[in-house]
PDB file of N, CA and C in Angstrom:
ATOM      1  N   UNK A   1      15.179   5.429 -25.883  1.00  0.00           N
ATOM      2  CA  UNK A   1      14.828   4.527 -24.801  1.00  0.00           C
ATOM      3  C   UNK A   1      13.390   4.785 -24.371  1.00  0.00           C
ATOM      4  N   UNK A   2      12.643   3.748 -24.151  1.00  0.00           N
ATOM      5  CA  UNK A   2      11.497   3.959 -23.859  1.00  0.00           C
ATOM      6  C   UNK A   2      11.501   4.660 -22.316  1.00  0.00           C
ATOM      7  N   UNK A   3      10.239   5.158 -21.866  1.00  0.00           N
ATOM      8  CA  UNK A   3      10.656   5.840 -20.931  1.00  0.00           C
ATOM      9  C   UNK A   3       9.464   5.393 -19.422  1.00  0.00           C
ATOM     10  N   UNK A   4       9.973   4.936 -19.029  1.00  0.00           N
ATOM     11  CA  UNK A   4       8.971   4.287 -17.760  1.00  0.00           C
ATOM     12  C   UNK A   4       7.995   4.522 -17.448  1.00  0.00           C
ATOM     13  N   UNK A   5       7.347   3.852 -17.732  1.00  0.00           N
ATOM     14  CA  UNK A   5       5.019   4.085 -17.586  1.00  0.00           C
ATOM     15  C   UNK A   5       5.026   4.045 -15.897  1.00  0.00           C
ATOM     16  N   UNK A   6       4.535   4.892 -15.110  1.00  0.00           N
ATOM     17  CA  UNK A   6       4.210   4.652 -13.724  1.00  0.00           C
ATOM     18  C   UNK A   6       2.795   4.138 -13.607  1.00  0.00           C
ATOM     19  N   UNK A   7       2.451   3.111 -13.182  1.00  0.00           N
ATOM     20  CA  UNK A   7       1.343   2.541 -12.273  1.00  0.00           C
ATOM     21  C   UNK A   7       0.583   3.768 -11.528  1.00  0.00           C
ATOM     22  N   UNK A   8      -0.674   4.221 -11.609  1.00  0.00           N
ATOM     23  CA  UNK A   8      -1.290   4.950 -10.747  1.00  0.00           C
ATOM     24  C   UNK A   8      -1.425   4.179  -9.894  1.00  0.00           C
ATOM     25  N   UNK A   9      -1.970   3.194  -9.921  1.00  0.00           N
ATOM     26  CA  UNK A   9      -2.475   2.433  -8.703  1.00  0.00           C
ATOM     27  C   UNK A   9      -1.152   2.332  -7.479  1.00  0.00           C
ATOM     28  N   UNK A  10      -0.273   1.963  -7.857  1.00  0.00           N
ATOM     29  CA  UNK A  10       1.207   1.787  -7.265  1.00  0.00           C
ATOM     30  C   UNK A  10       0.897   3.169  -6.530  1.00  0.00           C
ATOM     31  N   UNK A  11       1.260   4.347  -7.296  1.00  0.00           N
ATOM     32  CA  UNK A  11       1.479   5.213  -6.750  1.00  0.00           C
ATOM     33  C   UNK A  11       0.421   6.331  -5.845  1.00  0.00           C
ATOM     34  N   UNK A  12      -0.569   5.694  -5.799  1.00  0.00           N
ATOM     35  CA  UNK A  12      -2.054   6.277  -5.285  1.00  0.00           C
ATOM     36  C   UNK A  12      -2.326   6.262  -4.030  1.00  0.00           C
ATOM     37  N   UNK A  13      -1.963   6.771  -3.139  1.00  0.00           N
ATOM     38  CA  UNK A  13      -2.028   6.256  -1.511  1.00  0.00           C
ATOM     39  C   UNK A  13      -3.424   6.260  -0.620  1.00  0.00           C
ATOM     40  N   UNK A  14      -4.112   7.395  -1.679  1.00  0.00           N
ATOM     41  CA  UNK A  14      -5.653   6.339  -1.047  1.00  0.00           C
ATOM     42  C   UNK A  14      -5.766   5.296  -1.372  1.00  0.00           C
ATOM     43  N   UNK A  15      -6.068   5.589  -2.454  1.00  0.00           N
ATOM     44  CA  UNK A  15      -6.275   3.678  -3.003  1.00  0.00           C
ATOM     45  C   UNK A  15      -5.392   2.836  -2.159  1.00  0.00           C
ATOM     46  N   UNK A  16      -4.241   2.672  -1.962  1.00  0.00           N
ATOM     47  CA  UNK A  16      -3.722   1.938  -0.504  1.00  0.00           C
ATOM     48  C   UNK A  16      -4.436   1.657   0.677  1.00  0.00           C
ATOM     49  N   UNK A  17      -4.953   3.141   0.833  1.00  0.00           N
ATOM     50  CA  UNK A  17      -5.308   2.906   2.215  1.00  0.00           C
ATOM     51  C   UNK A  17      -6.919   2.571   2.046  1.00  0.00           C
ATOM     52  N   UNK A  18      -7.463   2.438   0.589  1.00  0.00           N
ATOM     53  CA  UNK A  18      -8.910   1.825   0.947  1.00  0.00           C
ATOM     54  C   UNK A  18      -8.782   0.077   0.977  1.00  0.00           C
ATOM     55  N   UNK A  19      -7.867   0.069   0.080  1.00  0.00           N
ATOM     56  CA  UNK A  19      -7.306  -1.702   0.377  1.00  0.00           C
ATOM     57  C   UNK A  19      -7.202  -2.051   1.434  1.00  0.00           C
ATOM     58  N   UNK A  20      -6.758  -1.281   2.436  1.00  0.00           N
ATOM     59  CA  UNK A  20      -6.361  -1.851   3.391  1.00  0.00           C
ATOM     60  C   UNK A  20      -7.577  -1.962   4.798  1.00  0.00           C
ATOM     61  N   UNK A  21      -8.463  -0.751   4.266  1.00  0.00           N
ATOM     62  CA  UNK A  21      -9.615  -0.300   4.960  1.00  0.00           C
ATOM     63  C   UNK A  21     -10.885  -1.969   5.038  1.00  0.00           C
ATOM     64  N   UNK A  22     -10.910  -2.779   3.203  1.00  0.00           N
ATOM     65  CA  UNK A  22     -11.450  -3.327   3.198  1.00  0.00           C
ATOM     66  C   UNK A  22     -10.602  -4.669   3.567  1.00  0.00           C
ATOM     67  N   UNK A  23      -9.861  -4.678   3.751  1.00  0.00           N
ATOM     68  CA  UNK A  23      -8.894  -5.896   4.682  1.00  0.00           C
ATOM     69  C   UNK A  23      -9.628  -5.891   6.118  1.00  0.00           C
ATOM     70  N   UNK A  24      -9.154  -4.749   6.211  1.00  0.00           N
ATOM     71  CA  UNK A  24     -10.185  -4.520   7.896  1.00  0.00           C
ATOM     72  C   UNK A  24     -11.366  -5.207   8.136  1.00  0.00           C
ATOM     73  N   UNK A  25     -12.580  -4.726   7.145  1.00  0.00           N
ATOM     74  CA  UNK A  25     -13.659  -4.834   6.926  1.00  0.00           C
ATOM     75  C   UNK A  25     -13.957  -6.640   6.863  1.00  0.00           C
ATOM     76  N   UNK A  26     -12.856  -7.461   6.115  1.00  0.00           N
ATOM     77  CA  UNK A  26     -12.809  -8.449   5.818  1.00  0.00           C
ATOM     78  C   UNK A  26     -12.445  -9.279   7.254  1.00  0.00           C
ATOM     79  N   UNK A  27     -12.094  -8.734   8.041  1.00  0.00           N
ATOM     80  CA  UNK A  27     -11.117  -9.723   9.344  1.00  0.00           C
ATOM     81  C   UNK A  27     -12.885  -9.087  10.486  1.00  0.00           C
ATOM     82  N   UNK A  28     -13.541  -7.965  10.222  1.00  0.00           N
ATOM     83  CA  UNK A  28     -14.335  -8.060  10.985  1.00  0.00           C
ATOM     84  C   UNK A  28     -15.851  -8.906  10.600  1.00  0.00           C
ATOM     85  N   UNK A  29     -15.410  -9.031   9.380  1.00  0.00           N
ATOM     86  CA  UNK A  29     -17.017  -9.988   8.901  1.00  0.00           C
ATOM     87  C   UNK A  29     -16.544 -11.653   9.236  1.00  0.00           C
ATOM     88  N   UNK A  30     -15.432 -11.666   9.090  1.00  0.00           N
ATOM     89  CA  UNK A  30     -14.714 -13.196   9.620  1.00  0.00           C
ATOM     90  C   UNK A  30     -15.059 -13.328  11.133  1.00  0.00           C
ATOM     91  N   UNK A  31     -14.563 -12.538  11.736  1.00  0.00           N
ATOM     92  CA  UNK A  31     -15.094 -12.591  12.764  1.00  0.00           C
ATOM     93  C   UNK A  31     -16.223 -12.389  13.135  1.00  0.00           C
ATOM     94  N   UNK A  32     -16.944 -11.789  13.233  1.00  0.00           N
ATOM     95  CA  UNK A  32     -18.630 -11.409  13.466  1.00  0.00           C
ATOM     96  C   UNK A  32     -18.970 -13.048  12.877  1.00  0.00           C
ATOM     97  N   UNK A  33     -18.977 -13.415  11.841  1.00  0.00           N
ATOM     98  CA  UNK A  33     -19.353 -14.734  11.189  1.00  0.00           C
ATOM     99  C   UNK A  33     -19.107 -15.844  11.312  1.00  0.00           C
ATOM    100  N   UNK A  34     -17.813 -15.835  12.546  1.00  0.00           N
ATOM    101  CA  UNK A  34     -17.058 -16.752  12.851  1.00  0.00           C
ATOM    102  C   UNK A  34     -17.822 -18.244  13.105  1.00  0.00           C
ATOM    103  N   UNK A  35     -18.691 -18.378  13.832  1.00  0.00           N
ATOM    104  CA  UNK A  35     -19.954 -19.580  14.567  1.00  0.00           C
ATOM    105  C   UNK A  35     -20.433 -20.248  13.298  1.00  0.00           C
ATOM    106  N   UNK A  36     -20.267 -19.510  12.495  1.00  0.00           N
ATOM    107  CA  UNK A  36     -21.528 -20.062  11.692  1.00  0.00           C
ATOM    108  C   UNK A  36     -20.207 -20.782  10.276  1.00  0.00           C
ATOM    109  N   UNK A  37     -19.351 -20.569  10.173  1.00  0.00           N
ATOM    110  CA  UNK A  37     -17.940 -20.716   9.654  1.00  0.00           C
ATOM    111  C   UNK A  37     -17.569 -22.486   9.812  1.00  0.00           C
ATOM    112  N   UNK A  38     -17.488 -23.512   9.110  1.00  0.00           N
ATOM    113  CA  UNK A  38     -17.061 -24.830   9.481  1.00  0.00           C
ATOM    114  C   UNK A  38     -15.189 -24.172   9.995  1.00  0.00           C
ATOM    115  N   UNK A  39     -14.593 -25.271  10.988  1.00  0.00           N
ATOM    116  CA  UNK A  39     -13.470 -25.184  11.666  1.00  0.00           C
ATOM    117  C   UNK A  39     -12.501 -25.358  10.599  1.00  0.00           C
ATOM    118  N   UNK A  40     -12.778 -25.709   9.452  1.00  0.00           N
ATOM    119  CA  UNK A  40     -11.199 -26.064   8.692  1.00  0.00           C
ATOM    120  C   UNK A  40     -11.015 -24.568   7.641  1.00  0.00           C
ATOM    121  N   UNK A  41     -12.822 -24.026   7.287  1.00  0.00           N
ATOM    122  CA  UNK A  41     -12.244 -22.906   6.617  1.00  0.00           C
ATOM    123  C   UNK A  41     -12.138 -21.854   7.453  1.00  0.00           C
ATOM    124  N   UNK A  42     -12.214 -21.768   8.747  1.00  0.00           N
ATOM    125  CA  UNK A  42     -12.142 -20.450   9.145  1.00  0.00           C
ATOM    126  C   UNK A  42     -10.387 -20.427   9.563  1.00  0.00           C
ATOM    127  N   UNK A  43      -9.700 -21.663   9.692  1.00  0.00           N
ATOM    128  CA  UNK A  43      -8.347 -21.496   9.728  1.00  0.00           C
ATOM    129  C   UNK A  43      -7.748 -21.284   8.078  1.00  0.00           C
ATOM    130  N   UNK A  44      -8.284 -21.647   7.564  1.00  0.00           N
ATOM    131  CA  UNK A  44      -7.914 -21.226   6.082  1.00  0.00           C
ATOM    132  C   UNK A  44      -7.781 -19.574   5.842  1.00  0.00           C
ATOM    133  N   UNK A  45      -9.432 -19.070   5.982  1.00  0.00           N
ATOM    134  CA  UNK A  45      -9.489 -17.637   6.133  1.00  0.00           C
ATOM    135  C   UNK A  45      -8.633 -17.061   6.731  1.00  0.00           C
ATOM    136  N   UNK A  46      -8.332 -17.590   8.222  1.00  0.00           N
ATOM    137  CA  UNK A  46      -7.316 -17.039   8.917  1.00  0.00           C
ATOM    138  C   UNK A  46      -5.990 -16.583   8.343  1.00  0.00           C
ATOM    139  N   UNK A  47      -5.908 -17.547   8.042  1.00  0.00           N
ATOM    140  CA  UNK A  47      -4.091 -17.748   7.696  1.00  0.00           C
ATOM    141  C   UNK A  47      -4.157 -16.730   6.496  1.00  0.00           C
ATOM    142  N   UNK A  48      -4.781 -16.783   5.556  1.00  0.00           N
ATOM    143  CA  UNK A  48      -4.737 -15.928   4.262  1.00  0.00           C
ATOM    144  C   UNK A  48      -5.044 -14.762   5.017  1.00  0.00           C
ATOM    145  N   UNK A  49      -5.961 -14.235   5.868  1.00  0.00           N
ATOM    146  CA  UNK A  49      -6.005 -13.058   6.290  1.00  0.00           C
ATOM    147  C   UNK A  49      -4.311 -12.361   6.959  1.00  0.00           C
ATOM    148  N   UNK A  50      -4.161 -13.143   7.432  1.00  0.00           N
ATOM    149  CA  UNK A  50      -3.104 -12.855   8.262  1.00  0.00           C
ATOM    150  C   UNK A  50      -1.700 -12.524   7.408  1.00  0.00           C
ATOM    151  N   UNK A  51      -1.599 -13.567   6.240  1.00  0.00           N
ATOM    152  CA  UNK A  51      -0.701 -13.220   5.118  1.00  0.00           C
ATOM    153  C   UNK A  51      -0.689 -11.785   4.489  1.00  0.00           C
ATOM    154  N   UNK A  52      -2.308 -11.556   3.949  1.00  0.00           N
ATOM    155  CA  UNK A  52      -2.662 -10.700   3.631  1.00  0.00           C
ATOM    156  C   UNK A  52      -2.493  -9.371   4.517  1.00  0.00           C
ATOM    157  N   UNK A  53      -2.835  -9.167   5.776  1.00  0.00           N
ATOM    158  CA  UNK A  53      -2.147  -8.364   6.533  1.00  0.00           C
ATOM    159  C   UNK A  53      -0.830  -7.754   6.646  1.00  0.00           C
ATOM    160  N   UNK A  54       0.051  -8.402   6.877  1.00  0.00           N
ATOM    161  CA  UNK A  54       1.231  -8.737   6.380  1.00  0.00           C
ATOM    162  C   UNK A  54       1.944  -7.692   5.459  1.00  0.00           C
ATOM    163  N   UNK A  55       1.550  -8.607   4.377  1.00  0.00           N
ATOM    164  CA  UNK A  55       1.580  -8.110   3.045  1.00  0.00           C
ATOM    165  C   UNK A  55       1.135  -6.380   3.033  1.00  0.00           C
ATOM    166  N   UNK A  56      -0.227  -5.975   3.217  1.00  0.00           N
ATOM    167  CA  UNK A  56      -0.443  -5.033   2.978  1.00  0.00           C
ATOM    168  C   UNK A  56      -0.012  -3.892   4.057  1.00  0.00           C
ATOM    169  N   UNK A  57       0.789  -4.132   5.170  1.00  0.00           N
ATOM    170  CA  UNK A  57       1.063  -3.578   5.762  1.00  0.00           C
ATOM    171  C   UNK A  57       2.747  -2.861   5.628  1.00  0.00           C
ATOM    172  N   UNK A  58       3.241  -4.191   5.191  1.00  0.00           N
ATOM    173  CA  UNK A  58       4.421  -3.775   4.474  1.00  0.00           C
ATOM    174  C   UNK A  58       4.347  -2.939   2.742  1.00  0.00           C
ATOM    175  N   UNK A  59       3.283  -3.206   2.429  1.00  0.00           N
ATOM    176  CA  UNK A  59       2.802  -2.252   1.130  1.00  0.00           C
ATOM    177  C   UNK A  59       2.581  -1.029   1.613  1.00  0.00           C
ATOM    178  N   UNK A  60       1.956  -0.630   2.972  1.00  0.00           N
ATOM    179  CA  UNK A  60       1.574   1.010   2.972  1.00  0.00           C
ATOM    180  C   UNK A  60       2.511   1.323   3.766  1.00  0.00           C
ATOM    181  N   UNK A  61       3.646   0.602   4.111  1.00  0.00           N
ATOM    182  CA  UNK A  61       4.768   1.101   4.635  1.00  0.00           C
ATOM    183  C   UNK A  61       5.953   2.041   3.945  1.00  0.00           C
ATOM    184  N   UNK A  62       5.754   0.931   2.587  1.00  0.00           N
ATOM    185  CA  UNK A  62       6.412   1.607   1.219  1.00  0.00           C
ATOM    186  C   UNK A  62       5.922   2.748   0.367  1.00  0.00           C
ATOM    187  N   UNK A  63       4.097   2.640   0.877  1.00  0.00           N
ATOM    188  CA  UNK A  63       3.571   3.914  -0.138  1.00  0.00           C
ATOM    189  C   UNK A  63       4.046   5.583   1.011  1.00  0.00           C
ATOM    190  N   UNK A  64       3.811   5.218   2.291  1.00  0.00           N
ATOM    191  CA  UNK A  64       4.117   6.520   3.337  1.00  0.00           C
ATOM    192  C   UNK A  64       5.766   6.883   3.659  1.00  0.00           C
ATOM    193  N   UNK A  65       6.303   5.677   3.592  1.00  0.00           N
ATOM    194  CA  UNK A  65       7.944   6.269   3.605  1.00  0.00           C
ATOM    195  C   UNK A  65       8.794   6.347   2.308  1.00  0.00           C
ATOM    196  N   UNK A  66       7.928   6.067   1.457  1.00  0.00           N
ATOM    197  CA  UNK A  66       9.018   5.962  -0.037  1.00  0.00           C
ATOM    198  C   UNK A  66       9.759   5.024   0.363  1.00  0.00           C
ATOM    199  N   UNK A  67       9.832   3.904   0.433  1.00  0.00           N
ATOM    200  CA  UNK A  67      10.628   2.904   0.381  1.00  0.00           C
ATOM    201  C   UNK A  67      10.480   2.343  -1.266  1.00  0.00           C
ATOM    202  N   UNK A  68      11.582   2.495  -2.097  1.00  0.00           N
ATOM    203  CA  UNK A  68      11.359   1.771  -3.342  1.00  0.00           C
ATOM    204  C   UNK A  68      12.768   0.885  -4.094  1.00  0.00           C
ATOM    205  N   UNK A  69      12.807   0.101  -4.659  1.00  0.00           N
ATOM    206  CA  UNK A  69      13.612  -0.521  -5.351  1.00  0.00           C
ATOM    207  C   UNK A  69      14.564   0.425  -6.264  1.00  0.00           C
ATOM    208  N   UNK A  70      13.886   1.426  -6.759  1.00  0.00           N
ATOM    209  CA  UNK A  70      14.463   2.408  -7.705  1.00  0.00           C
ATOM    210  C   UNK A  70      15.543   3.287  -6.934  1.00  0.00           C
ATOM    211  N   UNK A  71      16.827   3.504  -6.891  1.00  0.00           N
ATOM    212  CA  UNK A  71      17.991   4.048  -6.537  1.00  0.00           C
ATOM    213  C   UNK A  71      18.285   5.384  -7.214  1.00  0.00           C
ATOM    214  N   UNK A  72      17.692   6.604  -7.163  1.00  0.00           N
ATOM    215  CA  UNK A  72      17.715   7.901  -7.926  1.00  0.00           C
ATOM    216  C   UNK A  72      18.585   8.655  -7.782  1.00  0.00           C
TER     217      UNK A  72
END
């Protein structure tokens, strides 16, 4: 049986937490930039930011508590 390749990246919890660092980075240049932004993409940005938040928050939830699909 072949035997399961692990993902570093998956399993790398800086690397998590620099993803998430430049998420940050991303919601403060949106903002700082906001004025200068037409009104239909900065709700665009929004919303994907906010998904994206989301998302990666429930990702470093799983990298700090071991939350995984795998049943050992």
């Amino acid at each position: 049986m072949p035997k399961k390749e692990k993902n570093k990246f998956k399993d790398n919890i800086i690397l998590k937490e620099m993803s998430f660092f430049v998420l940050v980075l991303f919601w403060i240049l949106l903002i700082f930039f906001k004025k200068q932004l037409p009104t239909a993409v900065q709700i665009i940005l929004f919303i994907v930011l906010v998904l994206l938040t989301i998302f990666g928050l429930i990702w470093l939830n799983k990298a700090f508590f071991g939350i995984t699909k795998d049943k050992e």
